[in-house]
N, C-alpha and C. Protein backbone atom coordinates (compact mmCIF):
# COMPACT_ATOMS: atom_id res chain seq x y z
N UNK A 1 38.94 120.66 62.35
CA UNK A 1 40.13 120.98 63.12
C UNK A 1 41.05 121.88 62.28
N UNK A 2 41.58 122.43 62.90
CA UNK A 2 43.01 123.46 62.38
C UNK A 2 44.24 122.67 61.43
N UNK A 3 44.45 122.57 60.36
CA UNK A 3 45.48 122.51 59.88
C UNK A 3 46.40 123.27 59.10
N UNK A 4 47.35 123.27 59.61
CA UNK A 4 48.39 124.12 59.01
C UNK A 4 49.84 123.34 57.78
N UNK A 5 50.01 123.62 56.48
CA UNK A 5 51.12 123.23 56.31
C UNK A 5 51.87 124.30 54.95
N UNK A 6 53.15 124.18 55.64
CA UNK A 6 54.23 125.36 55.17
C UNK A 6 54.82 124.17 54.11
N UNK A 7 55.27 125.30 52.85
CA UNK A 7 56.01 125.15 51.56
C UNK A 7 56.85 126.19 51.14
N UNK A 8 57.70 125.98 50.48
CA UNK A 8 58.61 127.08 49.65
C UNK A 8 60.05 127.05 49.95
N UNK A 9 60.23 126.34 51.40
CA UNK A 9 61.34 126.53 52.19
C UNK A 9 62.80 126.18 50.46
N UNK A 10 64.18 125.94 51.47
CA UNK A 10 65.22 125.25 49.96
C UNK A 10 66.01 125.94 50.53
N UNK A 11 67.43 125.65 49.64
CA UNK A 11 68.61 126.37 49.72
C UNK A 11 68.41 127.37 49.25
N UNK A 12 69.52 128.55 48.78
CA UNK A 12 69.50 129.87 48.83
C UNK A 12 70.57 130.51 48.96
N UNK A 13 71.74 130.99 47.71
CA UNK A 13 72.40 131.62 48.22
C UNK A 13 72.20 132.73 49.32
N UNK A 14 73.73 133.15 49.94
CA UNK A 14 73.47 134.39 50.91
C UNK A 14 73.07 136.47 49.44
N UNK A 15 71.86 136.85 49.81
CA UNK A 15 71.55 137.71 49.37
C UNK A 15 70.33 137.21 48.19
N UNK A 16 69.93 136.12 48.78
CA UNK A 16 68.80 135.79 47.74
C UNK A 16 67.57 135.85 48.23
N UNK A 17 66.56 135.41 47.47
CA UNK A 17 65.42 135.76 48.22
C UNK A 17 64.33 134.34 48.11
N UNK A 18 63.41 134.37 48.78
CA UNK A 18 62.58 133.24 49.13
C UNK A 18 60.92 133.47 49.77
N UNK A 19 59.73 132.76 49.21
CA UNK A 19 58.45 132.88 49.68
C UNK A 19 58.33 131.88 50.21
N UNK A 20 58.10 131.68 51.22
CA UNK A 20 57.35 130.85 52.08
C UNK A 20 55.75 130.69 52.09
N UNK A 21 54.95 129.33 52.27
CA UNK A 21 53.67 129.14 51.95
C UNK A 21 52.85 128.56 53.42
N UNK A 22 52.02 128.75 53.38
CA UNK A 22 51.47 128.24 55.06
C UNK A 22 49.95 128.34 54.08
N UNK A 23 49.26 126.94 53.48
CA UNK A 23 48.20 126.87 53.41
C UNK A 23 47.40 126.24 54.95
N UNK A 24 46.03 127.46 55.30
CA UNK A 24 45.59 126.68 56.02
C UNK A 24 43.86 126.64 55.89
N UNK A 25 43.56 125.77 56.66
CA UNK A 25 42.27 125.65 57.14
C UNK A 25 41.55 125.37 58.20
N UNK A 26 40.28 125.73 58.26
CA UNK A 26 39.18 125.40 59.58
C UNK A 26 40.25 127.28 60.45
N UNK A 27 40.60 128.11 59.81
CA UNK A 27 40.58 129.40 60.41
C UNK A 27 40.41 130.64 59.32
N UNK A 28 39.97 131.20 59.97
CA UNK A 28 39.08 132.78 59.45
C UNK A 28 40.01 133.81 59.90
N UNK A 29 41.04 134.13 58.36
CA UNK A 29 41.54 135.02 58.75
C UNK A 29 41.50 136.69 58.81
N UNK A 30 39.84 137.06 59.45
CA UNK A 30 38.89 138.06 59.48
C UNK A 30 39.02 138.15 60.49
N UNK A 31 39.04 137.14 61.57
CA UNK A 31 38.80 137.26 62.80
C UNK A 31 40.36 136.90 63.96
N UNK A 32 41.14 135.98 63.02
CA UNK A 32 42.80 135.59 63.79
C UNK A 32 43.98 136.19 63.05
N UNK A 33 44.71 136.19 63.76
CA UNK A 33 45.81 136.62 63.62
C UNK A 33 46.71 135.55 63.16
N UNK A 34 47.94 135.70 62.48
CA UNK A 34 48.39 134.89 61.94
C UNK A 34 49.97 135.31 62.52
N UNK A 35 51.13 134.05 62.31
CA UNK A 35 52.51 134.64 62.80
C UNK A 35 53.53 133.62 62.36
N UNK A 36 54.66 134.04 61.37
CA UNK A 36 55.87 133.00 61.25
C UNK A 36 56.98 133.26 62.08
N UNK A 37 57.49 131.84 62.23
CA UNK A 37 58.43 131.60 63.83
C UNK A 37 59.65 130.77 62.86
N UNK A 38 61.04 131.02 63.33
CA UNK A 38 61.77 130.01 62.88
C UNK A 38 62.57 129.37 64.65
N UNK A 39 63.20 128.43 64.01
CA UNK A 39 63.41 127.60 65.12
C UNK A 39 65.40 126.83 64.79
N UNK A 40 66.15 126.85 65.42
CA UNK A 40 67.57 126.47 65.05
C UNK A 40 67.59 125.50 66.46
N UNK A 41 69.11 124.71 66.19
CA UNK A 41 68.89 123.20 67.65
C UNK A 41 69.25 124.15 68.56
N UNK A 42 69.77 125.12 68.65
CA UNK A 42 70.35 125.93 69.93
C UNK A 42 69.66 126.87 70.38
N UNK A 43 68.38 127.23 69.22
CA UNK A 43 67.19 128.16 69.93
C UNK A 43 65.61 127.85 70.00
N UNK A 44 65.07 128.56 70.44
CA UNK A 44 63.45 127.96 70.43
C UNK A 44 63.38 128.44 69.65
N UNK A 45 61.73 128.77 69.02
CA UNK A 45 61.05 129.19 67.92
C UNK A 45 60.84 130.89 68.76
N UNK A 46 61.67 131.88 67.37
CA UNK A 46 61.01 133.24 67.95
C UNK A 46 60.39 133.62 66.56
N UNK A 47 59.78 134.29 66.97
CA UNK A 47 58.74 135.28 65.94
C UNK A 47 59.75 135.98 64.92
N UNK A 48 58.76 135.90 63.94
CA UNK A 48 59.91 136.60 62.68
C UNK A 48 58.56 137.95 62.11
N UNK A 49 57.39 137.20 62.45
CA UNK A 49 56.48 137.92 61.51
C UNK A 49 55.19 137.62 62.18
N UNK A 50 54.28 138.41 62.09
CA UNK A 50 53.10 138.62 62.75
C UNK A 50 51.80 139.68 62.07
N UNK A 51 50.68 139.44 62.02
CA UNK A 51 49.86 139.95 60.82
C UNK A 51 48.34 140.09 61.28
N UNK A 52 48.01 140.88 61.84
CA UNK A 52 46.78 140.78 62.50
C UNK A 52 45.43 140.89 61.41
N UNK A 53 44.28 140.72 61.95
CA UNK A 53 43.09 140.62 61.00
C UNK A 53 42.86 142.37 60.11
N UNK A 54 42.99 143.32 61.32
CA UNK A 54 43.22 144.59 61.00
C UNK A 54 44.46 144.97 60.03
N UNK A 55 44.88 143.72 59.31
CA UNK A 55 46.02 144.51 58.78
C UNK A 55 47.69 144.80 59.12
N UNK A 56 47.79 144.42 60.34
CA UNK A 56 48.57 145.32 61.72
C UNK A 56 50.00 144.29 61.18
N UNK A 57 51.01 144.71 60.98
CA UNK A 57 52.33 143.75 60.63
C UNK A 57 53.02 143.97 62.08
N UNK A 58 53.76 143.28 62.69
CA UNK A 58 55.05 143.25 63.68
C UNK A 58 55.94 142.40 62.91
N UNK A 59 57.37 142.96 63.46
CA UNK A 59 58.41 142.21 62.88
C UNK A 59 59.68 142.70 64.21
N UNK A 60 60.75 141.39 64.45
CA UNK A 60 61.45 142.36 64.93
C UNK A 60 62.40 143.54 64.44
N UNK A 61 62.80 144.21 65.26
CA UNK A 61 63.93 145.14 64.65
C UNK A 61 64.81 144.78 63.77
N UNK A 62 65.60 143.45 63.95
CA UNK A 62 66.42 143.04 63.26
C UNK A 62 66.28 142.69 61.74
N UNK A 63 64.81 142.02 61.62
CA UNK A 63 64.23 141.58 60.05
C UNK A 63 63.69 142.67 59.42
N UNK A 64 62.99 144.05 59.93
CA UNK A 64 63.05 144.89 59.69
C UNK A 64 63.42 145.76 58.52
N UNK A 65 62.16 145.34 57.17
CA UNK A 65 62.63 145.73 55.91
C UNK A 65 63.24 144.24 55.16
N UNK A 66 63.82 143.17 55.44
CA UNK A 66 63.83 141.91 54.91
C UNK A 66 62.70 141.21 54.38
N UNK A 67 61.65 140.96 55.64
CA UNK A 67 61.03 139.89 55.78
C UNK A 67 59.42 140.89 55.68
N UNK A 68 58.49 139.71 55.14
CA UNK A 68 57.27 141.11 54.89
C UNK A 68 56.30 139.59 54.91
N UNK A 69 55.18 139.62 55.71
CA UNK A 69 54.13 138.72 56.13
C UNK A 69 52.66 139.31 55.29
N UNK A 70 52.11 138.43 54.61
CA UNK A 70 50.92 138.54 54.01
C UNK A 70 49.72 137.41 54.20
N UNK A 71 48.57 137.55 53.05
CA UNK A 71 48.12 136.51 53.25
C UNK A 71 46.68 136.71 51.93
N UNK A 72 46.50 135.32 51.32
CA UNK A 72 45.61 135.58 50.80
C UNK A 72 44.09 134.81 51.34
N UNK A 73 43.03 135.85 51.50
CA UNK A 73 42.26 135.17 51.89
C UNK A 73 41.17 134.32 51.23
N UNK A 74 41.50 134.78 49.96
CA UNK A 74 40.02 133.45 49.15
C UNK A 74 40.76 132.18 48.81
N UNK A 75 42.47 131.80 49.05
CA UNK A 75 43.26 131.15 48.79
C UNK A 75 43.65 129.94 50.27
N UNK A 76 43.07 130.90 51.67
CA UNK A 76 43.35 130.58 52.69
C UNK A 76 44.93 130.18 52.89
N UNK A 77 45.44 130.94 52.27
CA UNK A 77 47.80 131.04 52.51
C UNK A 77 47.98 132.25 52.98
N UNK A 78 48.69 131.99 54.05
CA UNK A 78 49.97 132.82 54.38
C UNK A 78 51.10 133.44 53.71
N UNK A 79 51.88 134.06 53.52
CA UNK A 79 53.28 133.96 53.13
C UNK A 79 53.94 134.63 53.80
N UNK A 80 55.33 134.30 53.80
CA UNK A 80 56.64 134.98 54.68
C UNK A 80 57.56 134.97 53.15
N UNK A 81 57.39 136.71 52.57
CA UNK A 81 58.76 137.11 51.32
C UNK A 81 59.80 137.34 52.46
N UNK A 82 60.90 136.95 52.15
CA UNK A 82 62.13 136.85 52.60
C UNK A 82 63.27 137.41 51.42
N UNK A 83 63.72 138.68 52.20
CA UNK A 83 65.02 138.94 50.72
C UNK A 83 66.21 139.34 51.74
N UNK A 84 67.18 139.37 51.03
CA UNK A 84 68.64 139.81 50.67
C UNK A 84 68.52 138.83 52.09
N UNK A 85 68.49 137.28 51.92
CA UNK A 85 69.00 136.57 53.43
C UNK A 85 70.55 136.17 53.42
N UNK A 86 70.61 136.12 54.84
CA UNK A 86 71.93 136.29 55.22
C UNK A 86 72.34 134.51 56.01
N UNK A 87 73.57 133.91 56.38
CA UNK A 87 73.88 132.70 56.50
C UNK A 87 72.95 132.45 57.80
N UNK A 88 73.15 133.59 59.13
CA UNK A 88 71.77 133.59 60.17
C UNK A 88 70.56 133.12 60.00
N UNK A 89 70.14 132.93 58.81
CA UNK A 89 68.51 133.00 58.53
C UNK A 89 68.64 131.58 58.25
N UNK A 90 69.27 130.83 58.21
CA UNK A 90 69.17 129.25 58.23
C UNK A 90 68.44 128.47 59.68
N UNK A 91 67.12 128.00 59.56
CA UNK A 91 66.45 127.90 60.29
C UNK A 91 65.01 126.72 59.89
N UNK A 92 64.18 125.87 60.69
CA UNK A 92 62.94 125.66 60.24
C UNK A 92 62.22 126.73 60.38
N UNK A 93 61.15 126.97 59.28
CA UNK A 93 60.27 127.90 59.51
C UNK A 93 58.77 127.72 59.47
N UNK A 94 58.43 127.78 60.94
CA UNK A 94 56.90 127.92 60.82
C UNK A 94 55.69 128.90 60.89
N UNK A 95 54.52 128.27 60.57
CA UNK A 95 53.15 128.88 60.71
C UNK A 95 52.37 129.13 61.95
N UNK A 96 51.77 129.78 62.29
CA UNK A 96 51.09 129.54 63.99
C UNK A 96 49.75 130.63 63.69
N UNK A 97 49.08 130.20 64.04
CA UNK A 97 47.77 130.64 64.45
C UNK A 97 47.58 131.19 65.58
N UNK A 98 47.18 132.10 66.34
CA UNK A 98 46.99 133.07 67.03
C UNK A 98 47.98 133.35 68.16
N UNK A 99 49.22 134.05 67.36
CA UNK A 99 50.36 134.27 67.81
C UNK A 99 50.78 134.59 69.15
N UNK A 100 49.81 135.54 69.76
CA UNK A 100 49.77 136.11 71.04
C UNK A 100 49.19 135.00 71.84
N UNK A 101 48.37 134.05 71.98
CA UNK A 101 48.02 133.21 72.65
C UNK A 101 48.26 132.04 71.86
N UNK A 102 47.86 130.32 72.61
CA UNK A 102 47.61 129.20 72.38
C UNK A 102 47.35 128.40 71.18
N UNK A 103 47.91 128.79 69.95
CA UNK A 103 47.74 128.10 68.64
C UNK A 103 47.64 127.21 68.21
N UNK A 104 47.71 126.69 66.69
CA UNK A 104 48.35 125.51 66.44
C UNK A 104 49.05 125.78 65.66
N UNK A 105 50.36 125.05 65.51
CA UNK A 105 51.59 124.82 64.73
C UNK A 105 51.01 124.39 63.21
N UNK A 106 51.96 124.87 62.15
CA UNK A 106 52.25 123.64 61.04
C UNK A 106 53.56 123.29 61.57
N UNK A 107 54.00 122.33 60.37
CA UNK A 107 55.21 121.11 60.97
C UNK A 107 56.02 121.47 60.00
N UNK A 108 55.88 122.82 59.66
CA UNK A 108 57.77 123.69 59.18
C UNK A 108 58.03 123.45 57.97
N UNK A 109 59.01 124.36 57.42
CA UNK A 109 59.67 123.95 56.02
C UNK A 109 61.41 124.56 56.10
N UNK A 110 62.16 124.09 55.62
CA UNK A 110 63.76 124.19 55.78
C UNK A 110 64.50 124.74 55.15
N UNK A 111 65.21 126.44 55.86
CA UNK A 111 65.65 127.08 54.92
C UNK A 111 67.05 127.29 55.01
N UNK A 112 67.78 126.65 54.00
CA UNK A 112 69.48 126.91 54.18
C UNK A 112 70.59 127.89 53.65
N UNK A 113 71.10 128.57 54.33
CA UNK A 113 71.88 129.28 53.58
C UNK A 113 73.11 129.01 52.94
N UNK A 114 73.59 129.21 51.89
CA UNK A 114 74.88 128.53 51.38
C UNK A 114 75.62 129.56 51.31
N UNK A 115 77.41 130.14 51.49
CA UNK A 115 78.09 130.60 51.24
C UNK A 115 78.66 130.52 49.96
């Protein structure tokens, strides 16, 4: 079965920077696509980062030059580098497996911003 689980999350001043970890297994990331989502109580989970087998990055406009999605594959991890974050970026942040369709979740890691 698919398991996913995210590390790295923590506090953080505002303008600091942070890696996020998504070890997973039972997926081939040759063939899936990979995608980090954060999630706040007043919003759902939107896409921050997205990374196809080809290589292919999406991000939205807004993270745009912040946030940069990788992955190693003889390591089977993800990562989400995160820099110069701002008090906004306080959020859970997760892992998902085949972003565009029906995935599975990991169960998040917690990133806070401090003033």
């Amino acid at each position: 079965q698919v398991q996913l689980v995210e590390s790295g999350g923590g506090s953080v001043q505002p303008g600091g920077s942070l890696r996020l970890s998504c070890a997973v297994s039972g997926i081939d990331f040759d063939i899936n696509a990979m995608g980090w989502y954060r999630q706040t109580p007043d919003q759902g989970r939107e896409l921050v980062a997205r990374l196809t087998p080809a290589g292919h990055t999406l991000y939205p406009t807004s993270l745009k030059g912040r946030f940069t999605i990788s992955e190693d594959k003889v390591a089977n991890t993800v990562y989400l580098q995160m820099n110069n974050l701002k008090p906004e970026d306080t959020a859970g942040y997760y892992c998902k497996t085949k972003p565009t369709y029906s995935g599975t979740w990991g169960t998040g890691t917690q990133v806070t911003l401090y003033l």
